[in-house]
N, C-alpha and C. Protein backbone atom coordinates (compact mmCIF):
# COMPACT_ATOMS: atom_id res chain seq x y z
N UNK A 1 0.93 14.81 46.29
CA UNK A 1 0.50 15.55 45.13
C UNK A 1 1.43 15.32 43.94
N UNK A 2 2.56 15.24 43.84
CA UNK A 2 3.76 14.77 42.95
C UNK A 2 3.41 13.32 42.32
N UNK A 3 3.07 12.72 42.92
CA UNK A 3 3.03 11.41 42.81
C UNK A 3 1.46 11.58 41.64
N UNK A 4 1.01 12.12 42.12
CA UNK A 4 -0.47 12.06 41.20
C UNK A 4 -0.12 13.18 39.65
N UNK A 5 0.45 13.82 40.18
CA UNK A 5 0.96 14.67 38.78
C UNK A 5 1.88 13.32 38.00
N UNK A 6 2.81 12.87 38.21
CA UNK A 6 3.73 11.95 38.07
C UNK A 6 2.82 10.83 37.18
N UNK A 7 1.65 10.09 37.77
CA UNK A 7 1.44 9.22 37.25
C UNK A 7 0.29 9.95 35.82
N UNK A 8 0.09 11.26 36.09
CA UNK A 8 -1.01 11.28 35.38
C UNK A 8 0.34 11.69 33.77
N UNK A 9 1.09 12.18 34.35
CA UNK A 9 2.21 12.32 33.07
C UNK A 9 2.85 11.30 32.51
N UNK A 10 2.85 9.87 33.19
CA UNK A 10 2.83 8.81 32.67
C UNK A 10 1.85 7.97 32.16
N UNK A 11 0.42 8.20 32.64
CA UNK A 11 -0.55 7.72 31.70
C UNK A 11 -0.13 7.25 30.53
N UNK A 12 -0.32 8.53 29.55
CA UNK A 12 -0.34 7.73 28.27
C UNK A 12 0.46 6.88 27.60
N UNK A 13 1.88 6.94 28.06
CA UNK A 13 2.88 5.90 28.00
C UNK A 13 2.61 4.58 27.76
N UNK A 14 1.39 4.10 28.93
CA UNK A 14 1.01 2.67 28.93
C UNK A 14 -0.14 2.58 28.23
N UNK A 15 -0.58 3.24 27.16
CA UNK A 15 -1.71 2.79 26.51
C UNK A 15 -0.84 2.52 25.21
N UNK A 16 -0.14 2.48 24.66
CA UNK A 16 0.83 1.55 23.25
C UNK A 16 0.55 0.21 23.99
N UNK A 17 1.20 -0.20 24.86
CA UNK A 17 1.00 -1.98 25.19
C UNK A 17 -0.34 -2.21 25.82
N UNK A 18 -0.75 -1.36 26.19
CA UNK A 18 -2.54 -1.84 26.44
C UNK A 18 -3.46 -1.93 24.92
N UNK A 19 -2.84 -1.35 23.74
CA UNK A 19 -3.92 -1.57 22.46
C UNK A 19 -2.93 -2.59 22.19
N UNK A 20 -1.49 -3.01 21.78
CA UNK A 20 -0.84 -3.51 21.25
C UNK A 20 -1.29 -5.31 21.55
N UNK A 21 -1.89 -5.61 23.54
CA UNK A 21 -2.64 -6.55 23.42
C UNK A 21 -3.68 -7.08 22.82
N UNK A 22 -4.73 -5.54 22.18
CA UNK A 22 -5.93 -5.82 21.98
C UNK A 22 -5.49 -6.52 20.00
N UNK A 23 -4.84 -4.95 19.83
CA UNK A 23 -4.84 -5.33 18.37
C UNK A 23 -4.05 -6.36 17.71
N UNK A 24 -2.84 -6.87 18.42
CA UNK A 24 -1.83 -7.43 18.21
C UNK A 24 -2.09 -9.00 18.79
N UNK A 25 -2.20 -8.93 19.82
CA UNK A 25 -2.47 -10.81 20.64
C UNK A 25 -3.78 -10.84 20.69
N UNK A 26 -4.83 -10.24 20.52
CA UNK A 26 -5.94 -10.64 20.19
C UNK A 26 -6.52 -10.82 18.73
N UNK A 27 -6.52 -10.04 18.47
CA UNK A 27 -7.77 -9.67 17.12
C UNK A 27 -6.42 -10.20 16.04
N UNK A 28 -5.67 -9.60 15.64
CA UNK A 28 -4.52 -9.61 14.28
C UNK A 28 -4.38 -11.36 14.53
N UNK A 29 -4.00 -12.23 16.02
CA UNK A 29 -3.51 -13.54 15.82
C UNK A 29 -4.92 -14.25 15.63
N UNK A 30 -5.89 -13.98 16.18
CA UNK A 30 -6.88 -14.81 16.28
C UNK A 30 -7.94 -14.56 14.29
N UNK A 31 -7.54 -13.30 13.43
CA UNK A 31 -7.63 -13.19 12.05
C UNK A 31 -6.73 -14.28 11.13
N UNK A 32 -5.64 -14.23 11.72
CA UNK A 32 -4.02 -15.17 11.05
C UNK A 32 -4.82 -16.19 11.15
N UNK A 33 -5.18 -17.05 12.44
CA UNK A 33 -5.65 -18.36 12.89
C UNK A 33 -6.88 -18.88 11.98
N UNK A 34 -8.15 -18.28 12.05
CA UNK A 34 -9.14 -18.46 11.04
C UNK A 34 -8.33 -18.76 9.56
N UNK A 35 -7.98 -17.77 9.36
CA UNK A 35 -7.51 -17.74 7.86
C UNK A 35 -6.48 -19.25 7.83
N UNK A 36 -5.93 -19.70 8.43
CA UNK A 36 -5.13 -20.90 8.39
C UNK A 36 -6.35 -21.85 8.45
N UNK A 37 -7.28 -21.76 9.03
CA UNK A 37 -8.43 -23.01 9.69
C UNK A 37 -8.83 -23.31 8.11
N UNK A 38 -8.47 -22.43 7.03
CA UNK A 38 -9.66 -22.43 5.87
C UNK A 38 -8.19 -22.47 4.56
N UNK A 39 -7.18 -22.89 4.98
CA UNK A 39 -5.87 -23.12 4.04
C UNK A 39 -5.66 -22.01 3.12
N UNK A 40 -5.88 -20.75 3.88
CA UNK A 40 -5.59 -19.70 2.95
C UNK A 40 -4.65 -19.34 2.37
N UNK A 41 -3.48 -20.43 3.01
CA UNK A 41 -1.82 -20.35 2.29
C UNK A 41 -1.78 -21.05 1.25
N UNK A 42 -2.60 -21.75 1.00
CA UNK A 42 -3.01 -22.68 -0.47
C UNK A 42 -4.16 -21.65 -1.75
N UNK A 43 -4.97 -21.33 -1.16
CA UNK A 43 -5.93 -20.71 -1.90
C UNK A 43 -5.67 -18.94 -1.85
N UNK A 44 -4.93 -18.10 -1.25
CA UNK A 44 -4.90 -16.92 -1.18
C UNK A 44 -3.74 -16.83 -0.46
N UNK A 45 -2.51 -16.77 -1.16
CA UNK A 45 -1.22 -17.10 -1.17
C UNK A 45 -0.59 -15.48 -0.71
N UNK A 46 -1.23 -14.59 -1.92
CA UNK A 46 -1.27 -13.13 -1.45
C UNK A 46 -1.39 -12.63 -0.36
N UNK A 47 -2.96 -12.59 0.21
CA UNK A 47 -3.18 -12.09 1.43
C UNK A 47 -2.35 -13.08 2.25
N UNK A 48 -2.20 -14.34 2.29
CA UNK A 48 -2.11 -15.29 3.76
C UNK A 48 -0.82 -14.61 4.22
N UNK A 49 0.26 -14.47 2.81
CA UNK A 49 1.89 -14.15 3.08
C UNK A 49 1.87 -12.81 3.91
N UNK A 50 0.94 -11.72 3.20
CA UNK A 50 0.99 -10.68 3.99
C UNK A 50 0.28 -10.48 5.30
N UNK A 51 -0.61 -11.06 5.78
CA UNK A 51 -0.76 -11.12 7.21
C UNK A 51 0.02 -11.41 7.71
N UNK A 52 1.05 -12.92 7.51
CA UNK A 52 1.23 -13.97 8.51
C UNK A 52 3.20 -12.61 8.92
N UNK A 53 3.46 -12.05 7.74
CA UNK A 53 4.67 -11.03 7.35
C UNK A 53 4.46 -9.83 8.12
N UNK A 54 3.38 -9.16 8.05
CA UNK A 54 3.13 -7.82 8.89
C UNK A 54 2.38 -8.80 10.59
N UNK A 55 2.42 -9.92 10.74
CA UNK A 55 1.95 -10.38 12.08
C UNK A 55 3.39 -10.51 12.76
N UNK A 56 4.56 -11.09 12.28
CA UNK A 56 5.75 -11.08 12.46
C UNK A 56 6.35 -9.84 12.77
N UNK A 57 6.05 -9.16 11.49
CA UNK A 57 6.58 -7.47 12.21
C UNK A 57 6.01 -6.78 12.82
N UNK A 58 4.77 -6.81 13.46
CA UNK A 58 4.19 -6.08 14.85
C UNK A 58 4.82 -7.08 16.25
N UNK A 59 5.52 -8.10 15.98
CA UNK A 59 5.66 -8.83 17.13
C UNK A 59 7.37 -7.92 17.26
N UNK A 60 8.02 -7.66 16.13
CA UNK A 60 9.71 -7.74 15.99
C UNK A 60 9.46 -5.85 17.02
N UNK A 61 8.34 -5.38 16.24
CA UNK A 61 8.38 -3.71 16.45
C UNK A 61 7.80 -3.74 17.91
N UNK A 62 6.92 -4.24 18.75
CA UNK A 62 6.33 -4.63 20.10
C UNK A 62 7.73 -4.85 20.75
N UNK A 63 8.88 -5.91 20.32
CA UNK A 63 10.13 -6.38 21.28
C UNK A 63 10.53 -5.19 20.98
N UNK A 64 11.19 -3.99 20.06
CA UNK A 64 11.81 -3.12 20.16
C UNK A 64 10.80 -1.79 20.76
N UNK A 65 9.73 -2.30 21.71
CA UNK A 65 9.18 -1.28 22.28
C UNK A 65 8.34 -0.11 21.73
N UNK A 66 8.73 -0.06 20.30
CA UNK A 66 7.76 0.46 19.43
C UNK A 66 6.53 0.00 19.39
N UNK A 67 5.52 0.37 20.45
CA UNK A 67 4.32 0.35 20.30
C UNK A 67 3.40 0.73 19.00
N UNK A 68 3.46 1.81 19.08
CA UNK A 68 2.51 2.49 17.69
C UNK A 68 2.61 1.84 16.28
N UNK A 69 3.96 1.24 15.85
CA UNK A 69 4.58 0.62 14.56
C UNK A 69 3.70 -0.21 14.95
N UNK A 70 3.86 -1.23 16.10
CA UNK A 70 3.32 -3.12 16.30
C UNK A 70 1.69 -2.47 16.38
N UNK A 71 1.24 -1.64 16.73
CA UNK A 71 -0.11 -1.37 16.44
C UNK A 71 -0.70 -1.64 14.91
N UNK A 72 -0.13 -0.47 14.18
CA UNK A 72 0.00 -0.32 12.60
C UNK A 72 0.17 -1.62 12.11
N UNK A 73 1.24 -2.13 12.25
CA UNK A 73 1.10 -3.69 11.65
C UNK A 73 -0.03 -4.69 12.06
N UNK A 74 -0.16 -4.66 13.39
CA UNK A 74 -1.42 -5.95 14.00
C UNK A 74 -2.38 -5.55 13.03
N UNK A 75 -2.80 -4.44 12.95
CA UNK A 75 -4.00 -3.68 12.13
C UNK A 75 -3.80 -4.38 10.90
N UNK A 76 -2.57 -4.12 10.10
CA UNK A 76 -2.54 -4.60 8.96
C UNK A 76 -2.69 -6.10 8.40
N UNK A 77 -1.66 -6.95 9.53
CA UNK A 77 -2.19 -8.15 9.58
C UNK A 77 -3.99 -8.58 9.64
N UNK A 78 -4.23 -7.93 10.70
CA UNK A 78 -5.72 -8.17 10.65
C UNK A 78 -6.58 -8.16 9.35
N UNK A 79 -6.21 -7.25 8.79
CA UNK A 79 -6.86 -6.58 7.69
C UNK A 79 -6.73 -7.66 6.29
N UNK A 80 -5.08 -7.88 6.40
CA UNK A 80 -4.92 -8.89 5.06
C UNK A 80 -5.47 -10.46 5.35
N UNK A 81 -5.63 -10.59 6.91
CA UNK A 81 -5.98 -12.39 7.22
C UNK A 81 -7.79 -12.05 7.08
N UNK A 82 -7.80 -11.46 7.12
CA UNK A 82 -9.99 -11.20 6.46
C UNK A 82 -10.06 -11.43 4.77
N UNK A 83 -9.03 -10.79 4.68
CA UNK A 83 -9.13 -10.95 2.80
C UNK A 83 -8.31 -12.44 2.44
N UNK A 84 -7.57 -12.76 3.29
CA UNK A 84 -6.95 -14.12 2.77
C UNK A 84 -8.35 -14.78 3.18
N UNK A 85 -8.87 -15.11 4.38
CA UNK A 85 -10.21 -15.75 4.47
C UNK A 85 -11.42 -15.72 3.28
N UNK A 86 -11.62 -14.98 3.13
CA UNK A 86 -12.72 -14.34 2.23
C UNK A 86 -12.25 -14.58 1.14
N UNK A 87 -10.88 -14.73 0.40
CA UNK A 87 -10.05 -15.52 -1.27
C UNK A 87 -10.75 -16.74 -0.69
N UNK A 88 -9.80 -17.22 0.70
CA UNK A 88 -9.64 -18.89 0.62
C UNK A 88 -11.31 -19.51 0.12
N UNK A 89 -12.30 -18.95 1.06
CA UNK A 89 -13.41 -19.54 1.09
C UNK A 89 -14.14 -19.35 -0.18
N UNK A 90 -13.95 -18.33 -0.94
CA UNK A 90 -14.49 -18.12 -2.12
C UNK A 90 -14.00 -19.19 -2.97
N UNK A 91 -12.67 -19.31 -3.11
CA UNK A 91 -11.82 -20.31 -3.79
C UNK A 91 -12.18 -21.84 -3.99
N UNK A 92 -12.89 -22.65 -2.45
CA UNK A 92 -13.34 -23.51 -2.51
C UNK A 92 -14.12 -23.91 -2.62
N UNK A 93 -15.23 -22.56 -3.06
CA UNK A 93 -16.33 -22.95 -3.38
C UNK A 93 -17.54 -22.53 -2.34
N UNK A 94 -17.08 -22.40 -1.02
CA UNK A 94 -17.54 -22.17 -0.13
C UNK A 94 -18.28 -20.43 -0.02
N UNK A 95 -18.12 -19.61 -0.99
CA UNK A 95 -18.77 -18.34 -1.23
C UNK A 95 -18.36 -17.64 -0.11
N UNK A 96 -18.52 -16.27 -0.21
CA UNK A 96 -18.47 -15.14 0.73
C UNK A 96 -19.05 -15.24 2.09
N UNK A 97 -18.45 -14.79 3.24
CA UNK A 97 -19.40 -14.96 4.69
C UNK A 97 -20.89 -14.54 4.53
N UNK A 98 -20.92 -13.54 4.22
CA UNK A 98 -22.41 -13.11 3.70
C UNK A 98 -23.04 -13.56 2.31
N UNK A 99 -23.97 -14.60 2.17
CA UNK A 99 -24.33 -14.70 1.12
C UNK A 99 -24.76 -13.92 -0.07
N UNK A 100 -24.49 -14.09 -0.98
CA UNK A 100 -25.33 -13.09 -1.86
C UNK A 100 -26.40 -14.02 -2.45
N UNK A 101 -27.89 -12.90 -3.20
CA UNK A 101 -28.54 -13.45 -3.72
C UNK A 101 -28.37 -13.63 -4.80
N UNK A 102 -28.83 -14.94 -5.56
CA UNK A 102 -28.65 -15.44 -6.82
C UNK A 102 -29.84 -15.40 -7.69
N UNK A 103 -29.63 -14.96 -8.76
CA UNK A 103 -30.73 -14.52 -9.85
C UNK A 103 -31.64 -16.04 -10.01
N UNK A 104 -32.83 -15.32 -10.26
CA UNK A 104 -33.68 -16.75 -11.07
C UNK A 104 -33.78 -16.50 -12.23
N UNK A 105 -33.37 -18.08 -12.71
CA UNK A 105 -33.57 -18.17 -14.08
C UNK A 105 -34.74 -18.12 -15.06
N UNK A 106 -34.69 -16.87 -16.14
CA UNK A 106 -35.69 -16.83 -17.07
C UNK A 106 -35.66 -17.90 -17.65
N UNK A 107 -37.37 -18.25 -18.01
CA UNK A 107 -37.95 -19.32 -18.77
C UNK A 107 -37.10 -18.76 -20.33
N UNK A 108 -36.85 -19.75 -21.20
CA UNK A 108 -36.40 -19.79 -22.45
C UNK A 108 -37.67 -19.25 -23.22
N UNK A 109 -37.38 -18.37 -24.25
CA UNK A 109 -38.86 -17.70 -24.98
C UNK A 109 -39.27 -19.07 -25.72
N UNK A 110 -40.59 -19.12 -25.95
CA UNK A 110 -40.93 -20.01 -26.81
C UNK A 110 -41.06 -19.87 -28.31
N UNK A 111 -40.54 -21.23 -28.82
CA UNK A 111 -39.97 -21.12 -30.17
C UNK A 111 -41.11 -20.47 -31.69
N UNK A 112 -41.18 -20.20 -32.47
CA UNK A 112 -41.99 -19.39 -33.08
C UNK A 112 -42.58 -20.51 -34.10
N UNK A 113 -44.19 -20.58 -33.85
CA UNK A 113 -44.94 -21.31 -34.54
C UNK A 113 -44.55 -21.61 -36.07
N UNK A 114 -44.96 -22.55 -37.11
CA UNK A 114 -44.26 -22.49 -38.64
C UNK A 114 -45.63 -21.49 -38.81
N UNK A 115 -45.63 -21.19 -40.33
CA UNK A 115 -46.30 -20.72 -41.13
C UNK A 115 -47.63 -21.33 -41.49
N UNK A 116 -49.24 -20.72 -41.30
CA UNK A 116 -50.21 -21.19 -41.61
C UNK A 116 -50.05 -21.96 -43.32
N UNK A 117 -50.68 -22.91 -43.76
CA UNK A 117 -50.49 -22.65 -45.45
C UNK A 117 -51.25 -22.29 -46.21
N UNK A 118 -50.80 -21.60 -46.99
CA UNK A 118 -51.42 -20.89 -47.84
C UNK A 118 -51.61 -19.55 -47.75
N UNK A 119 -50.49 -18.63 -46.07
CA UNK A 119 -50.18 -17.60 -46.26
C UNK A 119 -49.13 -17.32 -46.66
N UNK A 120 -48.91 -15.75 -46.77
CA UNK A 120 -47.38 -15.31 -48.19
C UNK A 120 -46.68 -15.44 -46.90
N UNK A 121 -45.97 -15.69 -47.34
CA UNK A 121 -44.43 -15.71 -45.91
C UNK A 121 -43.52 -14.46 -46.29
N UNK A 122 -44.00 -13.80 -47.55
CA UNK A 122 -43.17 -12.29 -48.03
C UNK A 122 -41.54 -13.21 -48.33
N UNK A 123 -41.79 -14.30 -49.25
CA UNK A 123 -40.30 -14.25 -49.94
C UNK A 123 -40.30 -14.95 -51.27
N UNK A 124 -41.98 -14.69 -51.76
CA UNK A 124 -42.12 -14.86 -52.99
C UNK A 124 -40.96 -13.89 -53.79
N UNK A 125 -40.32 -13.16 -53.88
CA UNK A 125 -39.71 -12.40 -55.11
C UNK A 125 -38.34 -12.67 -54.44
N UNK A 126 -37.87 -13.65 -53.94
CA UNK A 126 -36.10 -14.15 -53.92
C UNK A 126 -36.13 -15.74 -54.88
N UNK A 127 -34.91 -15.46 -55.36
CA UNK A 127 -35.09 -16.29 -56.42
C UNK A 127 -34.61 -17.67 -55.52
N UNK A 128 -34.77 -18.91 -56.05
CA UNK A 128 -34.82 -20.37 -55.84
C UNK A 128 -33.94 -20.73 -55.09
N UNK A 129 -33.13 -21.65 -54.38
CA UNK A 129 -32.72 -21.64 -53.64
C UNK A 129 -31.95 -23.20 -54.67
N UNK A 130 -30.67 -23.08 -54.67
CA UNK A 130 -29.81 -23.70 -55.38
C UNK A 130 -29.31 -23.21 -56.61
N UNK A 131 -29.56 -21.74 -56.86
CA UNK A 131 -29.44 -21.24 -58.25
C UNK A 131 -30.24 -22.06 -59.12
N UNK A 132 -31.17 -22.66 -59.66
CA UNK A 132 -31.52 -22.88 -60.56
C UNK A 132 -32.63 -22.10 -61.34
N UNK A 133 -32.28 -22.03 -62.76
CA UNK A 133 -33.04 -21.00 -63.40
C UNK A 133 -33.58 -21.33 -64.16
């Protein structure tokens, strides 16, 4: 009976390095990785530095056993290597993962017929055009 009290009071202990795999060696390195596949250290210099910086410090805070910190960071990494992706690819031209739709272009109005002749065009009463009097 000790033994089952015992482990159930250690439970939660081991769930910091059970997310720290998910968020940290899965998801945060495999975000870093994409974002490199697409030279986001060239085109999104911002985000790439801060993933690849908070991916480093969930690894430094994980060795000092600080789970919850290396959580917080993997997260963060994750978070900035989506937006370095999403600069890089925009950058080259390559647009957003999700496309957006693009407007169609209005026809140009058509240009305005001349004057029938021999109707007033209403600028009989401005005087001549060169000053001459």
């Amino acid at each position: 009976m000790r033994i089952a009290i015992l482990l159930l009071a250690c439970a939660p202990l081991a769930c910091g390095p059970i997310e720290y795999v998910g968020q940290v060696t899965r998801r945060a390195t495999s975000e870093v990785e994409a974002a490199r596949a697409v030279d986001a250290a060239k085109h999104a210099p911002y985000w790439w530095t801060r993933a690849v910086e908070y991916l480093h410090q969930a690894r430094v805070e994980a060795a000092a056993a600080d789970f919850q910190a290396a959580n917080r960071f993997g997260r963060l990494a994750a978070e900035a290597a989506v937006q370095a992706r999403a600069d890089a690819l925009a950058a080259v031209g390559a647009g957003p993962a999700t496309p957006t739709p693009t407007p169609t272009p209005t026809p140009a109005p058509a240009a305005p017929s001349p004057p029938a002749p021999g109707l007033d065009r209403g600028d009989d009463d401005l005087p001549p055009l060169g000053g001459g009097r």
